[in-house]
C-alpha atoms as a PDB file:
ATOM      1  CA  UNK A   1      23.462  -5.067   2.923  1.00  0.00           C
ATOM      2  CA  UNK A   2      20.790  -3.813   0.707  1.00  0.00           C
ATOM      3  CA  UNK A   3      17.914  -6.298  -0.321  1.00  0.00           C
ATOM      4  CA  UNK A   4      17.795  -7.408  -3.547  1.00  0.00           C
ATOM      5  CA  UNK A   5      14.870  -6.781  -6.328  1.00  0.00           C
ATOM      6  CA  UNK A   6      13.892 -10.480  -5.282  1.00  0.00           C
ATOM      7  CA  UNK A   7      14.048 -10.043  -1.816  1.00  0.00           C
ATOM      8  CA  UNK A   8      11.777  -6.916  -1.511  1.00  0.00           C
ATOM      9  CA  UNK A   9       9.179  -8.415  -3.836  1.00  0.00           C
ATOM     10  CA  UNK A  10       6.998 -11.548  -3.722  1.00  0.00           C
ATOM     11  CA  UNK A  11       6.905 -14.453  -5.970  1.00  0.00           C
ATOM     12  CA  UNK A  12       4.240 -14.711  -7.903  1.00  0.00           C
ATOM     13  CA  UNK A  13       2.304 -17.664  -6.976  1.00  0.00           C
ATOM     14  CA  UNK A  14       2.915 -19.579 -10.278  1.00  0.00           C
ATOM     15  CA  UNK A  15       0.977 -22.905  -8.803  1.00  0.00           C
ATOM     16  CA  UNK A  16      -2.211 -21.419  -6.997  1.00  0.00           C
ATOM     17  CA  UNK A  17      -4.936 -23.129  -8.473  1.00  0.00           C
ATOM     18  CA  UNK A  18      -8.174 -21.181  -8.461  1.00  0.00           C
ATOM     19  CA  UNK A  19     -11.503 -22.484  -8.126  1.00  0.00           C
ATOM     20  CA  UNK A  20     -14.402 -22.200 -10.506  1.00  0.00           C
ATOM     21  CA  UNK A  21     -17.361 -19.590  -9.386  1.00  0.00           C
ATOM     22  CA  UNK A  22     -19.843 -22.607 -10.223  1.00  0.00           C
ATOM     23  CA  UNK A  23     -18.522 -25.031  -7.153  1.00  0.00           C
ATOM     24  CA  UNK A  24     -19.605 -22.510  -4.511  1.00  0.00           C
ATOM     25  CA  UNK A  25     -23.205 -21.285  -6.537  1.00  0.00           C
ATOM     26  CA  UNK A  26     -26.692 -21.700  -4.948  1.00  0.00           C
ATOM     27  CA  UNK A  27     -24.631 -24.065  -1.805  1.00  0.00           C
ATOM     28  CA  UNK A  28     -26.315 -21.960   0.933  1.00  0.00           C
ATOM     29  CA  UNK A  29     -29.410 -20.000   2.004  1.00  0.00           C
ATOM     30  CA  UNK A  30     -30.812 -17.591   5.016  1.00  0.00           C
ATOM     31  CA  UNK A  31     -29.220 -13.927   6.260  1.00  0.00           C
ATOM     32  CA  UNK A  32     -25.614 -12.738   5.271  1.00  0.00           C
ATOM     33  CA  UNK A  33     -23.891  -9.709   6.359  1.00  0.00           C
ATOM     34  CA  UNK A  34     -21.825  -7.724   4.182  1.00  0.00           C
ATOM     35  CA  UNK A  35     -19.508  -5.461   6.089  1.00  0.00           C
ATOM     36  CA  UNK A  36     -18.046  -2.357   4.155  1.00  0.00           C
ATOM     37  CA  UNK A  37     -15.784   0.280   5.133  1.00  0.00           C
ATOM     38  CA  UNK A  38     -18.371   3.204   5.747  1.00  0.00           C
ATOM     39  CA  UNK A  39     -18.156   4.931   9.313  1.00  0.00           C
ATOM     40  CA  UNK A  40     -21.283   3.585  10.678  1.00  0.00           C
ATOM     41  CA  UNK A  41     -19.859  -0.184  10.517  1.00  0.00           C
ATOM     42  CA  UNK A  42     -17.412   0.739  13.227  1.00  0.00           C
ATOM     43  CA  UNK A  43     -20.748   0.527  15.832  1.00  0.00           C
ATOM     44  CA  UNK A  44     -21.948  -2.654  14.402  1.00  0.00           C
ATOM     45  CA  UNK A  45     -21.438  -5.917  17.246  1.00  0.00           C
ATOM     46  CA  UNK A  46     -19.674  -8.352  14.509  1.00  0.00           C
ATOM     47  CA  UNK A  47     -19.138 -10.823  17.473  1.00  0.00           C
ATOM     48  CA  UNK A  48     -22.768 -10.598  18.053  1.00  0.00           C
ATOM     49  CA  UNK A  49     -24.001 -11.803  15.172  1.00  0.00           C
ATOM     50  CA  UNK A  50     -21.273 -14.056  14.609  1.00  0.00           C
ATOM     51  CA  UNK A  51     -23.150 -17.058  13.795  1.00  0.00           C
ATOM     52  CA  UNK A  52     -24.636 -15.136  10.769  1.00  0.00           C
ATOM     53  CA  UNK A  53     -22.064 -15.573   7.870  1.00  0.00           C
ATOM     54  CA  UNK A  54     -19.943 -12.782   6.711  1.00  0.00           C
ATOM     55  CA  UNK A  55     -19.162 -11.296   3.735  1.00  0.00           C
ATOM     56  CA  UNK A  56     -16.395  -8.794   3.555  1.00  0.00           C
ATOM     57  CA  UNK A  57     -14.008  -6.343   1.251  1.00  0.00           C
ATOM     58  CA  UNK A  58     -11.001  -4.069   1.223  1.00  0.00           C
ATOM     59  CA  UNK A  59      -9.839  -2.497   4.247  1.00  0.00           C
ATOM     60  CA  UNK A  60     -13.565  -3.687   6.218  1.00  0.00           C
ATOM     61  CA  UNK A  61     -11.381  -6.444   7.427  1.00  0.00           C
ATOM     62  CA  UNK A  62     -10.214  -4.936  10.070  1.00  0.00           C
ATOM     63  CA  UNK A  63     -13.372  -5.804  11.719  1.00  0.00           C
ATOM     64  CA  UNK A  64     -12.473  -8.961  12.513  1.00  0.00           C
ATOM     65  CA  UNK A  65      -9.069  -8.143  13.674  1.00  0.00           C
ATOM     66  CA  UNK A  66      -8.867  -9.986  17.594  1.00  0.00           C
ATOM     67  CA  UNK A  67     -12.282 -11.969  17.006  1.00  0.00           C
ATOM     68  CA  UNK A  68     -12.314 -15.324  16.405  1.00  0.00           C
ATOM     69  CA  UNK A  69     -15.127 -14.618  12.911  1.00  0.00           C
ATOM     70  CA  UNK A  70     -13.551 -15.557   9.883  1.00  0.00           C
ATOM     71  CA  UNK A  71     -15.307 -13.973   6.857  1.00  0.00           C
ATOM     72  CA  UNK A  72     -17.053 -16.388   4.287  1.00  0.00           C
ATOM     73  CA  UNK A  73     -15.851 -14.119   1.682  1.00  0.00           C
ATOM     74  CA  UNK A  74     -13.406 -11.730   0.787  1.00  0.00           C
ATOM     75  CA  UNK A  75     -13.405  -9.947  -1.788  1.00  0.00           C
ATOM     76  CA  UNK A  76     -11.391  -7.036  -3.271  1.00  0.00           C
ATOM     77  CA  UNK A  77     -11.153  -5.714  -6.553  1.00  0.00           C
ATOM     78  CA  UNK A  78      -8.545  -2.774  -6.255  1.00  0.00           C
ATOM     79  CA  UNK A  79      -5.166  -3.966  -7.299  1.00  0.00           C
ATOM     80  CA  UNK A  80      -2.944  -2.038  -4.901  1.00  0.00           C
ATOM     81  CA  UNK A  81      -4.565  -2.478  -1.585  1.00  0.00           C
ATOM     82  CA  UNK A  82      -2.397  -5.117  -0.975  1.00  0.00           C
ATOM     83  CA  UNK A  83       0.948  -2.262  -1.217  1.00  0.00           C
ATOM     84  CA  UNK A  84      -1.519   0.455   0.563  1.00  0.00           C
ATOM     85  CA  UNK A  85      -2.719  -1.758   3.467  1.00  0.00           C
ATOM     86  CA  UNK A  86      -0.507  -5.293   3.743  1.00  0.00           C
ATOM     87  CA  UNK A  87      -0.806  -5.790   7.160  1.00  0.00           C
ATOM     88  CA  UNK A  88      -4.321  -5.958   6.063  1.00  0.00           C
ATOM     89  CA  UNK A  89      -4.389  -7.586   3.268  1.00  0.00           C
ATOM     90  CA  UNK A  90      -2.259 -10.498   4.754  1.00  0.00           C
ATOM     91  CA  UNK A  91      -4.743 -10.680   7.463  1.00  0.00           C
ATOM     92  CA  UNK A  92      -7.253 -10.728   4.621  1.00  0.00           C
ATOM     93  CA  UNK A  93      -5.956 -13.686   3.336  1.00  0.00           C
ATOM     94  CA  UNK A  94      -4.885 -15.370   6.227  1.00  0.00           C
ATOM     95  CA  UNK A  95      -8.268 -15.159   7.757  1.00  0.00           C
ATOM     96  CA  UNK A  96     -11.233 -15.790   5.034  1.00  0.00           C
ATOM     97  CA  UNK A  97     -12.645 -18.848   4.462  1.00  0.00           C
ATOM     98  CA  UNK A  98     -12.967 -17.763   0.460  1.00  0.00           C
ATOM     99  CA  UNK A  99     -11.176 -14.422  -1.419  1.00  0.00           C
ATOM    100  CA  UNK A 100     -12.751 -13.294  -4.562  1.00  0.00           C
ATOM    101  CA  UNK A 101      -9.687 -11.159  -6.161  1.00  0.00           C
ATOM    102  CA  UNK A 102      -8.536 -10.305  -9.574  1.00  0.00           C
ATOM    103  CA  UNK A 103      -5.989 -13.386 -10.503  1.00  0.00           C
ATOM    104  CA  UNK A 104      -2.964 -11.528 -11.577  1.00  0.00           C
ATOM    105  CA  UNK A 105      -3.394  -9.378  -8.320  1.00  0.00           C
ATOM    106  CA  UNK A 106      -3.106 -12.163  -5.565  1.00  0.00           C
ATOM    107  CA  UNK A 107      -0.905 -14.282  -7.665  1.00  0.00           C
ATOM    108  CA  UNK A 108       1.946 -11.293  -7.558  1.00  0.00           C
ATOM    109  CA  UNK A 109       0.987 -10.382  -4.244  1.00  0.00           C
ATOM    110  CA  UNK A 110       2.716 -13.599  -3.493  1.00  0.00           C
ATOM    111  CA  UNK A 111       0.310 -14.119  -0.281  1.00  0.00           C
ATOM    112  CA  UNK A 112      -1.587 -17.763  -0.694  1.00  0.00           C
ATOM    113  CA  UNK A 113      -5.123 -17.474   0.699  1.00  0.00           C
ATOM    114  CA  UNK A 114      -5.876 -20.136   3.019  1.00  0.00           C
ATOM    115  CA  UNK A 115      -9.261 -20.177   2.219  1.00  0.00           C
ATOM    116  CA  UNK A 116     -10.349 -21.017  -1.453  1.00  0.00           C
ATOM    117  CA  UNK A 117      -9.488 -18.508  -3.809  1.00  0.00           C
ATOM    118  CA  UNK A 118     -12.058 -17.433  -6.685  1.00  0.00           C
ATOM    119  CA  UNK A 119     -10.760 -15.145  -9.560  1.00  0.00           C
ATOM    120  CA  UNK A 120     -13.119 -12.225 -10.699  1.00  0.00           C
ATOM    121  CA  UNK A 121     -13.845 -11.081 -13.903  1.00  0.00           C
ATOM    122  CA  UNK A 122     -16.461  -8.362 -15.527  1.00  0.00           C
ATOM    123  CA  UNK A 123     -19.255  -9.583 -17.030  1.00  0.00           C
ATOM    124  CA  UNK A 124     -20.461  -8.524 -20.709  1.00  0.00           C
ATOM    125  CA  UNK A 125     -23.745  -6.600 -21.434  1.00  0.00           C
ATOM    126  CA  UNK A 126     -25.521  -9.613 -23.192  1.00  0.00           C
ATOM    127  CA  UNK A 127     -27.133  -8.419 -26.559  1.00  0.00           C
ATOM    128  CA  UNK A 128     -30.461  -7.154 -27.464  1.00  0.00           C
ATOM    129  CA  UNK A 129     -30.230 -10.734 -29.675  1.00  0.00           C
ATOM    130  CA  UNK A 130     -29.344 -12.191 -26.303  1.00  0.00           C
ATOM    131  CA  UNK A 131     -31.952 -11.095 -24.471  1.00  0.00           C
ATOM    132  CA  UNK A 132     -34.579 -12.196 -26.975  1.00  0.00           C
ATOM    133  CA  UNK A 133     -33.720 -15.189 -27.088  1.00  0.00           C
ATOM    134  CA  UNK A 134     -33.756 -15.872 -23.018  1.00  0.00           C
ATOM    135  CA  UNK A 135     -29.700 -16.387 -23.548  1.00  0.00           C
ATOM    136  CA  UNK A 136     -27.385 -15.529 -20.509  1.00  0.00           C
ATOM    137  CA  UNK A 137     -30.243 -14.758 -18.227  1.00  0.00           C
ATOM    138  CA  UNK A 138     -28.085 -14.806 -14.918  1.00  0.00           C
ATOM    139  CA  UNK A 139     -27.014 -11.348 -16.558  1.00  0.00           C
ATOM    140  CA  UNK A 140     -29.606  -8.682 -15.763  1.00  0.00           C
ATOM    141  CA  UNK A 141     -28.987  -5.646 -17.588  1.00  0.00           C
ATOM    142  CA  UNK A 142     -29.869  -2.635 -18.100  1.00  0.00           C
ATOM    143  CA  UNK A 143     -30.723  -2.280 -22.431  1.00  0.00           C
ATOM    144  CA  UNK A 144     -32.412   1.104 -22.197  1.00  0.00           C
ATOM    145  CA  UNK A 145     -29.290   3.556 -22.208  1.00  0.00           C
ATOM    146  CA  UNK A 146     -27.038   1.900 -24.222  1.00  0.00           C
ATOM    147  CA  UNK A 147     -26.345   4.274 -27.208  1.00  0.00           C
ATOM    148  CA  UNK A 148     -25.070   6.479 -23.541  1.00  0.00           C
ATOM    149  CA  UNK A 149     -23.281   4.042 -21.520  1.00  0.00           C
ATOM    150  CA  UNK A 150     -19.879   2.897 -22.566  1.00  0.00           C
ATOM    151  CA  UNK A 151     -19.673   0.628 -18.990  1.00  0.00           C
ATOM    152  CA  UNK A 152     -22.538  -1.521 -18.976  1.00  0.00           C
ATOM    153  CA  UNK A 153     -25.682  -1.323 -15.980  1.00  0.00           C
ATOM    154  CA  UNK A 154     -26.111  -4.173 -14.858  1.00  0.00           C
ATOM    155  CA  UNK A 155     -26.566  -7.181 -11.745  1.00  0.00           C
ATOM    156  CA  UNK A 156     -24.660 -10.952 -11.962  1.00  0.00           C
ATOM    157  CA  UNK A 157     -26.646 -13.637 -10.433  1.00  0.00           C
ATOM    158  CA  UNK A 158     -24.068 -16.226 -11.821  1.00  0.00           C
ATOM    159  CA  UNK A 159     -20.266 -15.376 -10.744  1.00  0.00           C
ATOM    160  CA  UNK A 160     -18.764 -17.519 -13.471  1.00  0.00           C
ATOM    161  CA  UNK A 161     -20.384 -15.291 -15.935  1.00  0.00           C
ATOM    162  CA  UNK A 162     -18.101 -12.160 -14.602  1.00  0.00           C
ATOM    163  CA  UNK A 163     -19.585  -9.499 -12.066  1.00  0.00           C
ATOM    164  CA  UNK A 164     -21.543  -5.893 -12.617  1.00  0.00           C
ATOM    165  CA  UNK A 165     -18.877  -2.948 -11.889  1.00  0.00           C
ATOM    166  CA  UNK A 166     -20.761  -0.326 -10.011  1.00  0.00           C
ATOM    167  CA  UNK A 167     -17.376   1.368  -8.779  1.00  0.00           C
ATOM    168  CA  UNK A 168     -18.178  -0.059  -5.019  1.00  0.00           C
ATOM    169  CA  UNK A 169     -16.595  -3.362  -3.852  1.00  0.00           C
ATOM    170  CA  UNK A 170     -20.256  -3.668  -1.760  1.00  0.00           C
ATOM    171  CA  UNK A 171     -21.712  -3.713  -5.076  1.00  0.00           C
ATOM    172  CA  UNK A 172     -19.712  -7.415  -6.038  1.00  0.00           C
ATOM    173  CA  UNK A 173     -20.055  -8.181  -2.677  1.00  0.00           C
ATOM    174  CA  UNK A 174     -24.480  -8.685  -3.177  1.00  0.00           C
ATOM    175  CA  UNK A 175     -23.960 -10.123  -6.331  1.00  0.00           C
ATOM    176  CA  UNK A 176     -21.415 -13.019  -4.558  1.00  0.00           C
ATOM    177  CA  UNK A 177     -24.141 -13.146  -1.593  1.00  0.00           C
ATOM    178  CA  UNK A 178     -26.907 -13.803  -4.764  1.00  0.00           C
ATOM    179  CA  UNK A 179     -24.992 -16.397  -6.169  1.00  0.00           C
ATOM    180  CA  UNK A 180     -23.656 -18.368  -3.288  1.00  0.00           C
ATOM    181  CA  UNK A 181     -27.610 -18.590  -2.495  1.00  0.00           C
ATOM    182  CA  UNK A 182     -28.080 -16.217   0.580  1.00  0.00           C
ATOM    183  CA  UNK A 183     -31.285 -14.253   0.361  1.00  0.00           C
ATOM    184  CA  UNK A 184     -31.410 -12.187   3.060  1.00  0.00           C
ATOM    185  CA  UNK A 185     -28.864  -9.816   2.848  1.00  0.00           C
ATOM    186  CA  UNK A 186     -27.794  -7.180   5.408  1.00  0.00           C
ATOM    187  CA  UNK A 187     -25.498  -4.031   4.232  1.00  0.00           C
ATOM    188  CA  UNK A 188     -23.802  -2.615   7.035  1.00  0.00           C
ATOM    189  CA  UNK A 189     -21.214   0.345   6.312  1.00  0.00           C
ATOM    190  CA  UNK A 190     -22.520   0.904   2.881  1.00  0.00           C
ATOM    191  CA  UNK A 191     -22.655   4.736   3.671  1.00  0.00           C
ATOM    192  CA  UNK A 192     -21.206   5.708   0.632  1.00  0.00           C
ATOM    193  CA  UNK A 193     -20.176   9.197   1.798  1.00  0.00           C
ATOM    194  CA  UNK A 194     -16.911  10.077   0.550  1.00  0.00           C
ATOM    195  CA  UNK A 195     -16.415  13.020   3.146  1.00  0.00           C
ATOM    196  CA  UNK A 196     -17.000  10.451   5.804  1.00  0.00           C
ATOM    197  CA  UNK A 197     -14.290   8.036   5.031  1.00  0.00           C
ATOM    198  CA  UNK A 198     -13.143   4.683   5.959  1.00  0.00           C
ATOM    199  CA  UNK A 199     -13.723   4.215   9.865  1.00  0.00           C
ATOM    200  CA  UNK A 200     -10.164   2.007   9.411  1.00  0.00           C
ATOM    201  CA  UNK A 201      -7.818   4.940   7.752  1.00  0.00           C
ATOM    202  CA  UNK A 202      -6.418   7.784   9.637  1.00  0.00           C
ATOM    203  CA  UNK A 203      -4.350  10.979   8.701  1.00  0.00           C
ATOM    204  CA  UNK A 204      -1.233   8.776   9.622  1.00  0.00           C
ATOM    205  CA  UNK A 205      -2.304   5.649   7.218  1.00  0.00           C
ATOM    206  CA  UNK A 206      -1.757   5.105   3.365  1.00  0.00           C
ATOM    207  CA  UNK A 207      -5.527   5.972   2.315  1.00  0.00           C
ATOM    208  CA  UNK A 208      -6.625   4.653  -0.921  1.00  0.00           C
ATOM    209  CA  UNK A 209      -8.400   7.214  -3.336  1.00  0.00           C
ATOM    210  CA  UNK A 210     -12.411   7.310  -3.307  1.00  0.00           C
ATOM    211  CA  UNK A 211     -14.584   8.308  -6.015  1.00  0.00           C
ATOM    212  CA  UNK A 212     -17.469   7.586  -4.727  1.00  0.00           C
ATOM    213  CA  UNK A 213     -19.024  11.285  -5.574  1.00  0.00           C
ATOM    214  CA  UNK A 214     -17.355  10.736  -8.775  1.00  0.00           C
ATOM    215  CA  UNK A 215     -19.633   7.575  -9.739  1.00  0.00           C
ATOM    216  CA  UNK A 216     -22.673   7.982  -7.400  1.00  0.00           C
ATOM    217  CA  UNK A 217     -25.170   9.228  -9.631  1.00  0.00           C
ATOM    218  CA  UNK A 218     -23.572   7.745 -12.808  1.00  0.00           C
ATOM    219  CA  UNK A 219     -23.220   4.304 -11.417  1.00  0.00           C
ATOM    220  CA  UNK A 220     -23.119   3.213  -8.048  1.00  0.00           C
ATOM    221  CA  UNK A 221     -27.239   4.748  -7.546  1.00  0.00           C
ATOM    222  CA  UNK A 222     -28.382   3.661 -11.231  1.00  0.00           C
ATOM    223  CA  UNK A 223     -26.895  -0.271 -10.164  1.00  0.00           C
ATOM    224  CA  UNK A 224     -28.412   0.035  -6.749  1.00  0.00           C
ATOM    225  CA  UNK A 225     -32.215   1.160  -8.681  1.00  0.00           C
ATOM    226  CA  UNK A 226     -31.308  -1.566 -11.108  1.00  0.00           C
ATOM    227  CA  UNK A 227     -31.388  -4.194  -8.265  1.00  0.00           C
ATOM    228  CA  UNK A 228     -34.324  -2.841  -6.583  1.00  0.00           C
ATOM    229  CA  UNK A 229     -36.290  -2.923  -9.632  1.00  0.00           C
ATOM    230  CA  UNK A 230     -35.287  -5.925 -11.372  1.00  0.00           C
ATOM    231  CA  UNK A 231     -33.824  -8.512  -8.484  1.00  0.00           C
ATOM    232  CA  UNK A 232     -35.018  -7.626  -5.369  1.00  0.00           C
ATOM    233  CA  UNK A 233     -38.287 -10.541  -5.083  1.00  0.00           C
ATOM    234  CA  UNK A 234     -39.894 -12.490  -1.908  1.00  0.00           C
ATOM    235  CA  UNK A 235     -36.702 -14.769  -2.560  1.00  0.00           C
ATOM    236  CA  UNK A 236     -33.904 -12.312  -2.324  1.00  0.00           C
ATOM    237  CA  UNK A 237     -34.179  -9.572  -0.199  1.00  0.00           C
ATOM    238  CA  UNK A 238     -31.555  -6.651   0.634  1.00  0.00           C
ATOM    239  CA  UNK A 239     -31.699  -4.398   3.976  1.00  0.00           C
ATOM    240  CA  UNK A 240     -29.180  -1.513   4.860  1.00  0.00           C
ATOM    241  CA  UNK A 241     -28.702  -0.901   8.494  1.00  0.00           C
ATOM    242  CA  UNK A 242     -26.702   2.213   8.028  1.00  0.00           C
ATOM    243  CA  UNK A 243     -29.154   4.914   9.250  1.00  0.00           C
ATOM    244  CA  UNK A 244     -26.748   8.040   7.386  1.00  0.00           C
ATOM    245  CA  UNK A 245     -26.518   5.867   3.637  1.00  0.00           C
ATOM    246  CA  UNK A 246     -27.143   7.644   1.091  1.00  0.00           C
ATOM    247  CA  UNK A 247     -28.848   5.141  -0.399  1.00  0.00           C
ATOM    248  CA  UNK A 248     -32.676   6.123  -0.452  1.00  0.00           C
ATOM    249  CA  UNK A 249     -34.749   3.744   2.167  1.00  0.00           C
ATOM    250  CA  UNK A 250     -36.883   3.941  -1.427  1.00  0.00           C
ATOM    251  CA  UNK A 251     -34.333   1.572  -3.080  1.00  0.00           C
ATOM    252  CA  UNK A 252     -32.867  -0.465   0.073  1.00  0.00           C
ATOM    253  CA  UNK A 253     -35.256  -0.528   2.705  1.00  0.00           C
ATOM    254  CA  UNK A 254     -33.401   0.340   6.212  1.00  0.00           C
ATOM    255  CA  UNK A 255     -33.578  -1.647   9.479  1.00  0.00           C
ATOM    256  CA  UNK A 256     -32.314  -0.977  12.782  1.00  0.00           C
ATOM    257  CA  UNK A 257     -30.254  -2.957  15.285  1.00  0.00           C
ATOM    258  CA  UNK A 258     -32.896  -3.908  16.983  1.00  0.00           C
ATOM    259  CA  UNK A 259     -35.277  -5.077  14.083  1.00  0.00           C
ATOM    260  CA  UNK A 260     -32.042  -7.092  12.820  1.00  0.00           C
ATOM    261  CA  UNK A 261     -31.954  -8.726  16.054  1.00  0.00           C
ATOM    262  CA  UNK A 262     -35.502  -9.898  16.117  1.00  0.00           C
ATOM    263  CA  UNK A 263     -35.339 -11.152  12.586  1.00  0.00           C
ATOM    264  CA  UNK A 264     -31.729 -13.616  13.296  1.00  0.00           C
ATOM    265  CA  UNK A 265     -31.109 -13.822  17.172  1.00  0.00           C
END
């Protein structure tokens, strides 16, 4: 007999109560890794460092498939990964100690995270007015190409006050680290090489689209120089252990292996 409508699809979870950004800001401090989907991430030793918390996204989960790590975050902010990659996603939300999703998304998924679940939102370009007058300072913004920019520049250091869209999940995934109160942060798979692809889809899998030529040198570099110039202080400090990034060493410094070891082990 044929399934029903019902049947195929999940019920939306119509009591999930999520929590507010502000119960989980500035609660910890020291190194974070966040783990993206870039090719180079397939070499990293998660299990090594597995005492470090762990922030993840997307498909990057996969990682942590067989290994007893569960992420401290998950986050995800494209609404069909769930229907591309479910085995994954479930896993995703099975797994994590937190998920950081869109609200609508994970409440018709139908999937309840076991960890804490914290609903994302965009944050708004404060206002030249704003700015003067030292209102909504968490926001960090970029002011000087705004008669250009229709999506706004920016960097979130307070979650509750809606995230920075740089068109890379890694992108939300520093400002979470930021506002949870890490401030050492270690990128590992942030490639961002679109030819490259994810190191966990194959010819044979459902791959998501990428635009990451698309938005690299309207929006993913010009958030990334942004940070560099504007966040990055002794007191929060970003690394990228991918040695083919295209991010510039200039704007994230890179470390090996080796000099990550030294630093946490």
């Amino acid at each position: 007999m044929p399934r029903t409508d019902a049947e195929r699809s999940p019920a939306p979870l119509q009591d999930l109560t999520p929590h507010d950004f502000e119960s989980c800001r500035n609660i910890e401090s020291g190194a974070v890794f966040i783990i993206a989907s870039g090719a180079s991430a397939k070499s990293f030793p998660l299990e090594t460092f597995a005492h470090v918390p762990m922030i993840t996204m997307n498909g990057a989960i996969s990682m942590f498939l067989n290994t007893d790590v569960k992420p401290y975050f998950y986050a995800c902010t494209d609404k069909s990964f769930s229907e591309q990659q479910p085995v994954l996603f479930k896993f995703a939300m099975a797994n994590s100690q937190r998920v950081a999703l869109w609200e609508d998304h994970v409440r018709a998924a139908g999937i309840r995270p076991a960890g804490a679940f914290y609903p994302l939102s965009k944050a708004e370009r404060p206002s030249w007015l704003d700015a003067l007058m030292g209102r909504h300072e968490a926001l960090v913004a970029d002011h000087s190409l705004l008669p250009l920019r229709k999506r706004p520049i920016g960097f979130s250091k307070d979650m509750g006050e809606g995230f920075f869209d740089a068109r890379t999940v890694a992108y939300l995934a520093i400002q979470l680290a930021f506002h949870v109160g890490f401030n050492q942060v270690f990128l590992v798979g942030v490639d961002l090489r679109e030819n490259a692809g994810r190191f966990y889809e194959s010819a044979d899998s459902a791959n998501s689209p990428c635009g990451l030529d698309q938005h690299y040198h309207t929006r993913i570099l010009p958030s990334l120089e942004l940070m560099a110039e504007k966040v990055i202080s002794d007191e929060f400090r970003v690394y990228n252990l991918s040695e083919g990034s295209r991010i510039p060493g200039s704007v994230v410094p890179r470390l090996s292996l080796e000099e990550v070891e030294k630093m946490l082990l």
